[in-house]
Protein backbone atom coordinates (compact mmCIF):
# COMPACT_ATOMS: atom_id res chain seq x y z
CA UNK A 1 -154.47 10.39 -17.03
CA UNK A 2 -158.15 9.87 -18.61
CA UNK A 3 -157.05 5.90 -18.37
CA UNK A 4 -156.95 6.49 -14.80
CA UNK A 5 -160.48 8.36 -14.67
CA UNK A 6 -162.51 5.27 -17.05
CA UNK A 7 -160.58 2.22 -14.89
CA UNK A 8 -161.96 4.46 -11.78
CA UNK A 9 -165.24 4.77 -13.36
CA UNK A 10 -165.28 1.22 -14.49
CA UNK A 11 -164.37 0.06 -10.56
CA UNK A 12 -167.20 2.33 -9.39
CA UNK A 13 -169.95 0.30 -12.12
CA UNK A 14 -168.42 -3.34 -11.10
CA UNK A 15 -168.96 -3.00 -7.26
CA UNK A 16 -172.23 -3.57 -7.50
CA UNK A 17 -172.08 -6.74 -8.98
CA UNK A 18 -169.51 -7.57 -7.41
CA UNK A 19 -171.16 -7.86 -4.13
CA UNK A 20 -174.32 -9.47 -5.51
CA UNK A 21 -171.88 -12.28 -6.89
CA UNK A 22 -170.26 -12.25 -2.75
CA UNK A 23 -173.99 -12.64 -1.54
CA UNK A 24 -175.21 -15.10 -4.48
CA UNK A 25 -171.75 -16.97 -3.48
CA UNK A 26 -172.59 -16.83 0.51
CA UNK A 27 -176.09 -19.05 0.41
CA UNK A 28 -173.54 -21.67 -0.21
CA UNK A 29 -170.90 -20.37 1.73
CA UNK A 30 -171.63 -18.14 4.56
CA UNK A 31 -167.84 -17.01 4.77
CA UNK A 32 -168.65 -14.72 1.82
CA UNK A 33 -171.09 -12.61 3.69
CA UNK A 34 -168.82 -12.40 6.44
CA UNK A 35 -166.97 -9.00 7.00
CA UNK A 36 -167.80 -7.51 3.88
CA UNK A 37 -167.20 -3.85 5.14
CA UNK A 38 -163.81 -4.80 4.77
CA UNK A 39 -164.34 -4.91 1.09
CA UNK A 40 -165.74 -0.71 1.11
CA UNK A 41 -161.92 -0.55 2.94
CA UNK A 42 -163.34 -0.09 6.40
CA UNK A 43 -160.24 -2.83 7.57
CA UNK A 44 -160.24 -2.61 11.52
CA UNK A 45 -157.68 0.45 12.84
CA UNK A 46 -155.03 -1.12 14.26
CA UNK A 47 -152.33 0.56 16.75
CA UNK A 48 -148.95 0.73 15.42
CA UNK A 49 -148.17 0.88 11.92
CA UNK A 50 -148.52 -2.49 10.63
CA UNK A 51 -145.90 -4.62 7.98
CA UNK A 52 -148.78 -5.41 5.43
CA UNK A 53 -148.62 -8.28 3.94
CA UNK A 54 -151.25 -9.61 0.63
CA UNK A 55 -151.68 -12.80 -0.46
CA UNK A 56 -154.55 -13.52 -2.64
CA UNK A 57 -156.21 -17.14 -2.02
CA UNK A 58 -154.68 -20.32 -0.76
CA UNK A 59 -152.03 -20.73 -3.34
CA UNK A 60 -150.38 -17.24 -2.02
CA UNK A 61 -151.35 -18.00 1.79
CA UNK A 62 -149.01 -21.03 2.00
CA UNK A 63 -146.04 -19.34 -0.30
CA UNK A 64 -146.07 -16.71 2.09
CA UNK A 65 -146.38 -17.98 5.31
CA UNK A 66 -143.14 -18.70 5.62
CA UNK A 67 -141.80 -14.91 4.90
CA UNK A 68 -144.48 -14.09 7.30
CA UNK A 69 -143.19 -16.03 9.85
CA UNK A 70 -139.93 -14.57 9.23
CA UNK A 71 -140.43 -11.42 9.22
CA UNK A 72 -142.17 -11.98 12.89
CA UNK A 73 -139.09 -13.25 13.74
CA UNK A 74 -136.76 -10.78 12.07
CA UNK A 75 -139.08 -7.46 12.93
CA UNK A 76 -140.68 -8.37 16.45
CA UNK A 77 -142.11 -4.66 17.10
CA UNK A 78 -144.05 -4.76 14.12
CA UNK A 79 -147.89 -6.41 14.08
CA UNK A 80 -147.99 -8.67 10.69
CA UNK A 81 -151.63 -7.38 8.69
CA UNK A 82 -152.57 -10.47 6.02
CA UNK A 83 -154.71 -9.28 3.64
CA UNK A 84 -156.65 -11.74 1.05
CA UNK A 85 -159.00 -11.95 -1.23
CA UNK A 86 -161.01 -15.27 -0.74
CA UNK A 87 -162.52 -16.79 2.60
CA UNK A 88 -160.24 -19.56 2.20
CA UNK A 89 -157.47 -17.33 1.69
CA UNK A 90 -158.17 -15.97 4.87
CA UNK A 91 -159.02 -19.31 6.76
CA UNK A 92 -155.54 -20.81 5.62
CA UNK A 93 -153.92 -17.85 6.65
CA UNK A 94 -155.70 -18.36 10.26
CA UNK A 95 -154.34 -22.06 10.29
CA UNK A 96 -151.02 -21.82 9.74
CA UNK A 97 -150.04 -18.63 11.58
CA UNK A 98 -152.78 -18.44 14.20
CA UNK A 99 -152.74 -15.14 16.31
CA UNK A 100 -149.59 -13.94 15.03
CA UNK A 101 -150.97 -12.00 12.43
CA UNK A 102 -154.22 -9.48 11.58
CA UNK A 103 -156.31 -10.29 9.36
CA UNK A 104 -158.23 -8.65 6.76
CA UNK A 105 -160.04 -8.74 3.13
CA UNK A 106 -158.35 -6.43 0.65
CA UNK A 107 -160.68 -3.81 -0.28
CA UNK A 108 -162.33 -3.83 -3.69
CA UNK A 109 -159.98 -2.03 -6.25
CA UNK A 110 -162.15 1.52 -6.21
CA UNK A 111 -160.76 4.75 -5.23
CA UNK A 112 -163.03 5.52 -1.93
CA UNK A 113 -162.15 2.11 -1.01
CA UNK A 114 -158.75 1.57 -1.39
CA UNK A 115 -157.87 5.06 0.21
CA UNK A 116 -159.99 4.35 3.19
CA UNK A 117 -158.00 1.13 3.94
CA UNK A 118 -154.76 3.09 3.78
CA UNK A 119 -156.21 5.86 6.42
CA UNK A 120 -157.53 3.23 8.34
CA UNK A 121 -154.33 0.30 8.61
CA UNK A 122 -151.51 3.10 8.12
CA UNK A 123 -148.67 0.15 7.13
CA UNK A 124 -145.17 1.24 7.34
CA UNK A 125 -144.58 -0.85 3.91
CA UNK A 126 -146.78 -2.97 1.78
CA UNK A 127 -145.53 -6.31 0.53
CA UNK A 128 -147.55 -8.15 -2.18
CA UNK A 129 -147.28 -11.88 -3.76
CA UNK A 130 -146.85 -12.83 -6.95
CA UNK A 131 -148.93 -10.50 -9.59
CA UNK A 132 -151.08 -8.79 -7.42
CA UNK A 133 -151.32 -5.89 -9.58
CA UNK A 134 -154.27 -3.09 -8.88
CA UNK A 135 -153.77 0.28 -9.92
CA UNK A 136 -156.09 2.09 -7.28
CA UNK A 137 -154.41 -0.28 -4.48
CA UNK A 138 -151.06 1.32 -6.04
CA UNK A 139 -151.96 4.87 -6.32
CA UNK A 140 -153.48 4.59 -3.15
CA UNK A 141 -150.09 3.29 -1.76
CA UNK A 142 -148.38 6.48 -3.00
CA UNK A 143 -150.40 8.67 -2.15
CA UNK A 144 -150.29 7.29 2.03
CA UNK A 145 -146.35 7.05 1.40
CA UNK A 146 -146.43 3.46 1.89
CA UNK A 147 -143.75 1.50 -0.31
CA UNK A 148 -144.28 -1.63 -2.29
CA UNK A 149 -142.55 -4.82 -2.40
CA UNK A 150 -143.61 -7.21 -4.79
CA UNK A 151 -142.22 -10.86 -3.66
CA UNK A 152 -141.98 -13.74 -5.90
CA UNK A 153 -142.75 -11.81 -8.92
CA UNK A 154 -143.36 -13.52 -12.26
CA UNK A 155 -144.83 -12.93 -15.11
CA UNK A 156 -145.67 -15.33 -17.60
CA UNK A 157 -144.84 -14.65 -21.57
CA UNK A 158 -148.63 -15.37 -22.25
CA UNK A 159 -149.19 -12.22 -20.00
CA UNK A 160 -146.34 -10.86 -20.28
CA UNK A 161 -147.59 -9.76 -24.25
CA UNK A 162 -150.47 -8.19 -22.82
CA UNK A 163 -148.81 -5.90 -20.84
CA UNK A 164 -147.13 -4.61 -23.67
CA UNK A 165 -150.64 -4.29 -25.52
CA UNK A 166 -152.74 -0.50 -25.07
CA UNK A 167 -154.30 -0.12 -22.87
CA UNK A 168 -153.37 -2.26 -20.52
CA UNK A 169 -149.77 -1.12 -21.11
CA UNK A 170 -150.66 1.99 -19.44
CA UNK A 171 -151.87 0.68 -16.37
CA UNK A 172 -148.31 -1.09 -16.21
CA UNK A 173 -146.37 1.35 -16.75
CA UNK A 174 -148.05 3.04 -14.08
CA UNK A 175 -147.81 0.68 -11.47
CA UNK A 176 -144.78 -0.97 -11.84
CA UNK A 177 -142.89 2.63 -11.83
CA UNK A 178 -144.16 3.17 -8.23
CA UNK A 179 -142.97 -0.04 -6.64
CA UNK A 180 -140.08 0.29 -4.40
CA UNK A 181 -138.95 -3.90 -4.76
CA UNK A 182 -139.62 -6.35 -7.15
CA UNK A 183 -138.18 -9.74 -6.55
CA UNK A 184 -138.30 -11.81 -9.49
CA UNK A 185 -138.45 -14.99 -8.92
CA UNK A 186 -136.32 -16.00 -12.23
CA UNK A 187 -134.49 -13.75 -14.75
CA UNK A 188 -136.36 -14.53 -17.72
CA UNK A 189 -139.38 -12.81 -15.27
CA UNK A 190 -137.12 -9.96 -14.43
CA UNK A 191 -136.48 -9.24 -17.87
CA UNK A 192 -140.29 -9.27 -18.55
CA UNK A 193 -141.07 -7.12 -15.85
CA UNK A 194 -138.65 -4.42 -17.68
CA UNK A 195 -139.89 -4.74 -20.76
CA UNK A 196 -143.39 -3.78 -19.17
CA UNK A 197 -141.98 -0.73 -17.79
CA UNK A 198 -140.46 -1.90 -14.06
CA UNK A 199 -137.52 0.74 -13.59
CA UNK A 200 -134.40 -1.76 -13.65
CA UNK A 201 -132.80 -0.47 -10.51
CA UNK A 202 -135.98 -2.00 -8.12
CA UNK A 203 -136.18 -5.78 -9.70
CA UNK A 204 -133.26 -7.82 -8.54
CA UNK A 205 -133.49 -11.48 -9.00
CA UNK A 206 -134.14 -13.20 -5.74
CA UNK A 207 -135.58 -16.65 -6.20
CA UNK A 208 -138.40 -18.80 -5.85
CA UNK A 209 -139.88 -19.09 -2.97
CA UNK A 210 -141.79 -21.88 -3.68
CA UNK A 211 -138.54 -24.04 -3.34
CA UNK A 212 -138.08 -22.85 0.09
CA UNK A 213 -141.74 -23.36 0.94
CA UNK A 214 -141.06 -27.00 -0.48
CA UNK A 215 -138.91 -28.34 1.72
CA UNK A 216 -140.95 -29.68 4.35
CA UNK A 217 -139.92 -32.31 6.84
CA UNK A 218 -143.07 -32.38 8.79
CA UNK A 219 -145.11 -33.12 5.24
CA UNK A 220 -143.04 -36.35 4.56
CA UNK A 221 -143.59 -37.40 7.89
CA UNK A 222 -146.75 -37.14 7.80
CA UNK A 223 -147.14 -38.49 4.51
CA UNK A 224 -145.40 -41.74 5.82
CA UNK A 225 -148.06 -42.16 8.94
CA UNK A 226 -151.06 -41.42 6.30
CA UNK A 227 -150.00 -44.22 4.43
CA UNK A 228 -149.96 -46.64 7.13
CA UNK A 229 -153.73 -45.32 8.23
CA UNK A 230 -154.53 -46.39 4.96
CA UNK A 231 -153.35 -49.71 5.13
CA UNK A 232 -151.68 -48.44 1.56
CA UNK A 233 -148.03 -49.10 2.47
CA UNK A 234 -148.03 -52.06 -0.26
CA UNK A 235 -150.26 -50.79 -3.00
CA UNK A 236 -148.99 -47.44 -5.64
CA UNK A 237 -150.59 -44.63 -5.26
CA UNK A 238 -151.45 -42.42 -8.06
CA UNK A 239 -152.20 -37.96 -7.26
CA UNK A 240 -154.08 -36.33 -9.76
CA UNK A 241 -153.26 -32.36 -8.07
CA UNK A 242 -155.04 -29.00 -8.74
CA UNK A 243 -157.93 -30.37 -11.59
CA UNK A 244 -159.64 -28.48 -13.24
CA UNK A 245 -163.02 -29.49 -15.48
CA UNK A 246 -163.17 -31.43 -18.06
CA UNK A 247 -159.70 -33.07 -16.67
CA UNK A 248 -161.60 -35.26 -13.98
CA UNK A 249 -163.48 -36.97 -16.45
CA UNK A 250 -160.79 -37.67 -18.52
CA UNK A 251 -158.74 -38.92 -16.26
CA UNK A 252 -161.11 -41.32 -15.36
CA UNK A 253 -160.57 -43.15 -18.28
CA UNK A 254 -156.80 -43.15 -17.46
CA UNK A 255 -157.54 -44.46 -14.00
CA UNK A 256 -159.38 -47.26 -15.51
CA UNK A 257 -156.27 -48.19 -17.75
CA UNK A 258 -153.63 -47.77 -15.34
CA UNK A 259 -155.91 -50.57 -13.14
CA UNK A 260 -155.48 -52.34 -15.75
CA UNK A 261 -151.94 -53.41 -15.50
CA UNK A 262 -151.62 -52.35 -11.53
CA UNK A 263 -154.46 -53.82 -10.01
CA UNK A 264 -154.24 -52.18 -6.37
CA UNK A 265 -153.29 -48.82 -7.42
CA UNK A 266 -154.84 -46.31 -5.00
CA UNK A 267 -155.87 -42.64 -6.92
CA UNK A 268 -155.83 -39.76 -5.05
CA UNK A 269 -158.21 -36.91 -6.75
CA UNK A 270 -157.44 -33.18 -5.45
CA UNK A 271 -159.52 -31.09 -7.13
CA UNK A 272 -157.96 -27.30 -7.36
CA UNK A 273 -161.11 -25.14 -6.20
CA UNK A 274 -163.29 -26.07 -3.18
CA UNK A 275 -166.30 -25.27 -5.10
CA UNK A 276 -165.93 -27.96 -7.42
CA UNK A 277 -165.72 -31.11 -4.93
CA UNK A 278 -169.61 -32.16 -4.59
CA UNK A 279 -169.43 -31.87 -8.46
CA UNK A 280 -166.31 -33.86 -8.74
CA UNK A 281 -168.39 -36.43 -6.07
CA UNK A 282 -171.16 -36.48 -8.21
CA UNK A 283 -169.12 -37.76 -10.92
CA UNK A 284 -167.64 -40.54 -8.98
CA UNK A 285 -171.31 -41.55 -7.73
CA UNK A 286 -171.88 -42.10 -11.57
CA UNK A 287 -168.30 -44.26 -11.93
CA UNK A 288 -167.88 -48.02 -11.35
CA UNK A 289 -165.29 -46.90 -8.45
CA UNK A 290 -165.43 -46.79 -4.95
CA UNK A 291 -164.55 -43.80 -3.29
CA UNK A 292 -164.13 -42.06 0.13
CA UNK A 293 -164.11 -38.42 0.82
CA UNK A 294 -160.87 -36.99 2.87
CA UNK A 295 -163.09 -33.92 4.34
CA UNK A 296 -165.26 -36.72 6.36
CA UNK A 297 -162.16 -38.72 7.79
CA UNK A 298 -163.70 -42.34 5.75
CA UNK A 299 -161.45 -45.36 6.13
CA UNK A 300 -159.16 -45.99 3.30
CA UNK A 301 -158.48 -49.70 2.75
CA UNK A 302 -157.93 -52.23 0.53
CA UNK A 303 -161.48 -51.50 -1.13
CA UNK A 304 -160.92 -48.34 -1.53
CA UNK A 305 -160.54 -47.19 -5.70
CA UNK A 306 -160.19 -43.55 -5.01
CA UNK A 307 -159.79 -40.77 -2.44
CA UNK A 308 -161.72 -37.14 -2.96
CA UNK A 309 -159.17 -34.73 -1.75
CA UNK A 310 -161.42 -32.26 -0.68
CA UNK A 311 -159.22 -30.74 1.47
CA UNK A 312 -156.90 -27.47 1.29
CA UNK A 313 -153.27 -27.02 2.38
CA UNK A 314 -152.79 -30.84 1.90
CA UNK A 315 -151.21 -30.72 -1.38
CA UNK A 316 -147.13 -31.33 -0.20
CA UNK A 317 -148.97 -34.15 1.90
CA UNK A 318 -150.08 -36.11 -1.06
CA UNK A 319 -146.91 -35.36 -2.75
CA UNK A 320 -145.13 -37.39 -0.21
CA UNK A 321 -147.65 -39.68 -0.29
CA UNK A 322 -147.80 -40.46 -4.03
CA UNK A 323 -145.81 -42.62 -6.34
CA UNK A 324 -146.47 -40.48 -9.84
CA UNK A 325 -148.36 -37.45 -9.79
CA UNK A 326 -150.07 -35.51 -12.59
CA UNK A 327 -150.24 -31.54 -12.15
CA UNK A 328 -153.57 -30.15 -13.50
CA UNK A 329 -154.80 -26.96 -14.91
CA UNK A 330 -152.45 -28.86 -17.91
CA UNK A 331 -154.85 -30.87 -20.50
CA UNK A 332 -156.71 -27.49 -20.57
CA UNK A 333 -155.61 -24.62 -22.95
CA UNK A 334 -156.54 -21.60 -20.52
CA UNK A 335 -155.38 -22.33 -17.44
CA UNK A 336 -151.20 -22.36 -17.99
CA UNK A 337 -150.35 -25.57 -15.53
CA UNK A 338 -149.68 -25.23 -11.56
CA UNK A 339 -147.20 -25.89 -9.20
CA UNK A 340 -144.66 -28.13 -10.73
CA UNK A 341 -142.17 -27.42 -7.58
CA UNK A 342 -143.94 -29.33 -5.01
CA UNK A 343 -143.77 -32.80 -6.47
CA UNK A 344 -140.21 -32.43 -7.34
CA UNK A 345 -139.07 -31.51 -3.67
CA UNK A 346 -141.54 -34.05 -2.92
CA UNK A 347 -139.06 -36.60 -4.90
CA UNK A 348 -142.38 -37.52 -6.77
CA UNK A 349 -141.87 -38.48 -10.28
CA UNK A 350 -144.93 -36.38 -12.11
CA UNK A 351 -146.90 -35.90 -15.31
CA UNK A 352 -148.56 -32.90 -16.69
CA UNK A 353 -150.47 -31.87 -20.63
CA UNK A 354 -148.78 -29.43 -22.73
CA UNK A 355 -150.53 -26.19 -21.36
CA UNK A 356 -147.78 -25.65 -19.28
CA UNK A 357 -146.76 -21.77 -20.44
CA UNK A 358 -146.24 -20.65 -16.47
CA UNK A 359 -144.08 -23.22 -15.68
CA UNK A 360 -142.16 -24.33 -18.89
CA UNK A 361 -138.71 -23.12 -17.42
CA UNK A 362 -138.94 -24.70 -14.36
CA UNK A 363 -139.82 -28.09 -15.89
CA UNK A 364 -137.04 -27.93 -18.36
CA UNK A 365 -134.23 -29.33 -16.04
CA UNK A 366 -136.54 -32.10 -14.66
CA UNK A 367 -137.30 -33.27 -18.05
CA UNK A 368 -133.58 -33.83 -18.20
CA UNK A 369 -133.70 -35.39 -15.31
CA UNK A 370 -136.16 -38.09 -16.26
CA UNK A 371 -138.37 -36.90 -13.62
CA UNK A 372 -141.17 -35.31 -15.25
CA UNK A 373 -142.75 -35.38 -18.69
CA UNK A 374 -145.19 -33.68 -20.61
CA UNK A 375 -148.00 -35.66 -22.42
CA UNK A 376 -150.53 -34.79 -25.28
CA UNK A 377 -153.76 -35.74 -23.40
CA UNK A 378 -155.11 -38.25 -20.84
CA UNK A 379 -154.42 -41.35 -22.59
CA UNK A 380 -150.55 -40.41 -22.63
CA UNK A 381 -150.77 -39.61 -19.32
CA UNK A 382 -151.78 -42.64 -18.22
CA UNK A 383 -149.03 -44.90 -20.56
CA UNK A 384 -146.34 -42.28 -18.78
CA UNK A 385 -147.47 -42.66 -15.41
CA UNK A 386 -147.34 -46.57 -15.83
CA UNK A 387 -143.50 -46.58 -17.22
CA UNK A 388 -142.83 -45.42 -13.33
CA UNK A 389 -145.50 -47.49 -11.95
CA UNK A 390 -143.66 -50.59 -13.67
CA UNK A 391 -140.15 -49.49 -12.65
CA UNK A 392 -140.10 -48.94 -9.36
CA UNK A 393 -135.72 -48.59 -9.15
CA UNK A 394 -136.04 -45.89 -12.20
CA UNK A 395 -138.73 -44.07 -10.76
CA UNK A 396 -136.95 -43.94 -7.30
CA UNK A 397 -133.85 -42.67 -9.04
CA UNK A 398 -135.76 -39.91 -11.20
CA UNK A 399 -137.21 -38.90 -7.78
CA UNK A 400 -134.39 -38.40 -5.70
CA UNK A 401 -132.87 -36.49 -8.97
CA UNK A 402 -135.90 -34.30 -8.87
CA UNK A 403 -135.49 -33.45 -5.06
CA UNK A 404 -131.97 -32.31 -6.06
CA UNK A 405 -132.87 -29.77 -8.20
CA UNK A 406 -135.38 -27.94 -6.09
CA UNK A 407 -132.79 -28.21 -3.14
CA UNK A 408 -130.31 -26.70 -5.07
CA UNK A 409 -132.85 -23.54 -5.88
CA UNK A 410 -133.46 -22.93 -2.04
CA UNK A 411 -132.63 -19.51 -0.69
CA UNK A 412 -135.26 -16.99 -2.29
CA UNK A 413 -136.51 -17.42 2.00
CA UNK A 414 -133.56 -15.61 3.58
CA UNK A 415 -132.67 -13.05 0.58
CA UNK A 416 -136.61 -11.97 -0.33
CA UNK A 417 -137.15 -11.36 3.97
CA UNK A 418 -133.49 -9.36 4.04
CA UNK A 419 -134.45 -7.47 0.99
CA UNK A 420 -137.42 -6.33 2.85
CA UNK A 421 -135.93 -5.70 5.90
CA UNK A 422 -133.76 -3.21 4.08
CA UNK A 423 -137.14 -1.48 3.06
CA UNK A 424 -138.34 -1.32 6.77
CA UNK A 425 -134.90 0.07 7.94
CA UNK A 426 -135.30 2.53 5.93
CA UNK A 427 -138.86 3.96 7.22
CA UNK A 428 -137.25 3.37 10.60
């Protein structure tokens, strides 16, 4: 396919680059000098024949640790290899499962590199989260006889149009024909996924695992002692989660008039990518608001305007924590919304802006619910965040409405790690 041969080309042009940005990147942070061999595909041989398993950052790390953890259980004589893209991908990965598992970068999508990883790791089966879509990776796959699951699949409508669009429609095609599993997470996705040329006898409808990943009993508790340390157990707390510029700054100016009316409300400002916190500081320094920084373990007390989340993995913690939450990567009109699943198994009432395309479905039931609610810009989000703040029996009520609804999703756990069990048994 001459496709094939210019993406292959194209791969071959972009490494360069792409390791100058790695070593422009690492005089910040060392972590992206580390290992880069591993990149090239020289992954360390391992004995056995490894369950692979790719997750791409943090996001994917902590939807898949659980199915990791399962499958440890479930397939004891196999050695779990995590593969990820980022070095905080691959530090997550180390703090939640520890030893357990291998770890390793995925290899840059050329065709030296991505065959050299499959010579080197020899999985049994490959399993991949999300859209993790490369078509070396794939036809590497193939060619080493390694099958593919792809676990919570979905595919939004914004991209699911350009898969439908030359030439990317090619490279589709291609990969989705070789995949042994895809789980779709909803059937609107698994419809999608056909239309973009999955065959329809590998997608099956399995579920969300983010619902599963959700219900965590050791996050509310914790979330109940953190709010004691803070001496915050009488005053709201407000989450802005996963922000993205300019949204900071505007929220800023609804921080200022939810204070306003609630006087002791505590903000909570998670910013979704670690490189962004010192700017995010900086524009705090220039605020009229006192702040603390999570990372450096600073008191929170009654003085304290706003906490810095500059922290990973904490996200279901604040959940629990918070009163009314606003989702970012929403008042923006290129980033599609985030995670709108926590919060509500988090019983937290929540707010996001209209760019919500990824996770329109899932919202539409909370709406109903009066749990969640979709505002214009910053200014609405701060009036809708106060008609909770102010009504503390409503918003309780929405909540608890909000955690029934992602309870009664669970279950994508147990079917996605028997579907792929059925895949191992059958290399067995």
């Amino acid at each position: 396919m001459i496709w094939r041969w210019v993406y292959g080309a194209a791969t071959y042009l972009l490494a360069p680059p792409v390791f100058a940005y790695f070593f422009w990147r690492g005089r910040a942070e060392a972590a992206y000098r580390r290992h880069w061999r591993e990149r090239l595909g020289f992954a360390e041989p391992r004995d056995g024949r490894p369950l692979w398993v790719h997750a791409a950052s943090v996001g994917e790390v902590i939807l898949v640790a659980p199915l990791v953890e399962a499958l440890i259980e479930c397939h004891p004589d196999y050695r779990v290899l995590l593969t990820t893209f980022t070095p905080t991908g691959r530090d997550e990965a180390r703090r939640r499962l520890g030893d357990r598992v291998d770890l390793a970068y995925l290899p840059l999508d050329t065709p030296d590199a991505t065959r050299r990883f499959f010579r080197r790791t020899r999985p049994i089966i490959g399993v991949l989260a999300e859209t993790e879509l490369w078509p070396n990776l794939v036809a590497a796959a193939e060619r080493a006889g390694v099958p593919l699951a792809l676990v919570n699949a979905s595919l939004s409508a914004r991209s699911a149009a350009r898969y439908r669009q030359w030439p990317v429609a090619l490279a589709a095609r291609f990969m989705l024909a070789r995949f042994a599993l895809i789980a779709a997470a909803e059937p609107v996705h698994a419809e999608r996924f056909i239309a973009a040329g999955a065959p329809a006898d590998v997608v099956e409808v399995v579920g969300n695992l983010k619902y599963d990943r959700a219900d965590n009993a050791r996050a509310r508790s914790a979330a109940l002692a953190l709010r004691q340390r803070w001496q915050a157990v009488r005053r709201p707390v407000w989450l802005a989660a996963s922000t993205h510029a300019p949204e900071e700054a505007r929220l800023l100016d609804a921080f200022a008039m939810l204070r306003a009316r609630h006087p002791n409300l505590l903000w909570i400002l998670a910013p979704r990518h670690p490189q962004r916190f010192d700017t995010v500081e900086r524009l705090l320094q220039d605020s009229r608001w006192r702040y603390v920084r999570r990372s450096l373990g600073e008191a929170v007390d009654t003085h304290t305007d706003i906490v810095l989340a500059d922290t990973l993995g904490e996200l279901d913690l604040f959940y629990g924590l918070a009163d009314v939450a606003f989702v970012g990567g929403s008042l923006t009109s290129r980033i599609g919304g985030h995670n709108v699943i926590e919060p509500a198994a988090a019983a937290c009432v929540f707010v996001t802006g209209s760019d919500i395309a990824a996770w329109r479905e899932a919202m539409t039931p909370m709406i109903e619910a009066g749990g969640a609610a979709i505002a214009r810009d910053a200014t609405e989000v701060a009036w809708l965040s106060m008609g909770w703040l102010n009504d503390e029996t409503n918003r309780r009520l929405a909540g608890q409405r909000l955690a029934g609804i992602a309870a009664s999703h669970r279950g994508a756990l147990a079917r996605t790690s028997e579907r792929i069990g059925t895949l191992l048994a059958a290399r067995e």
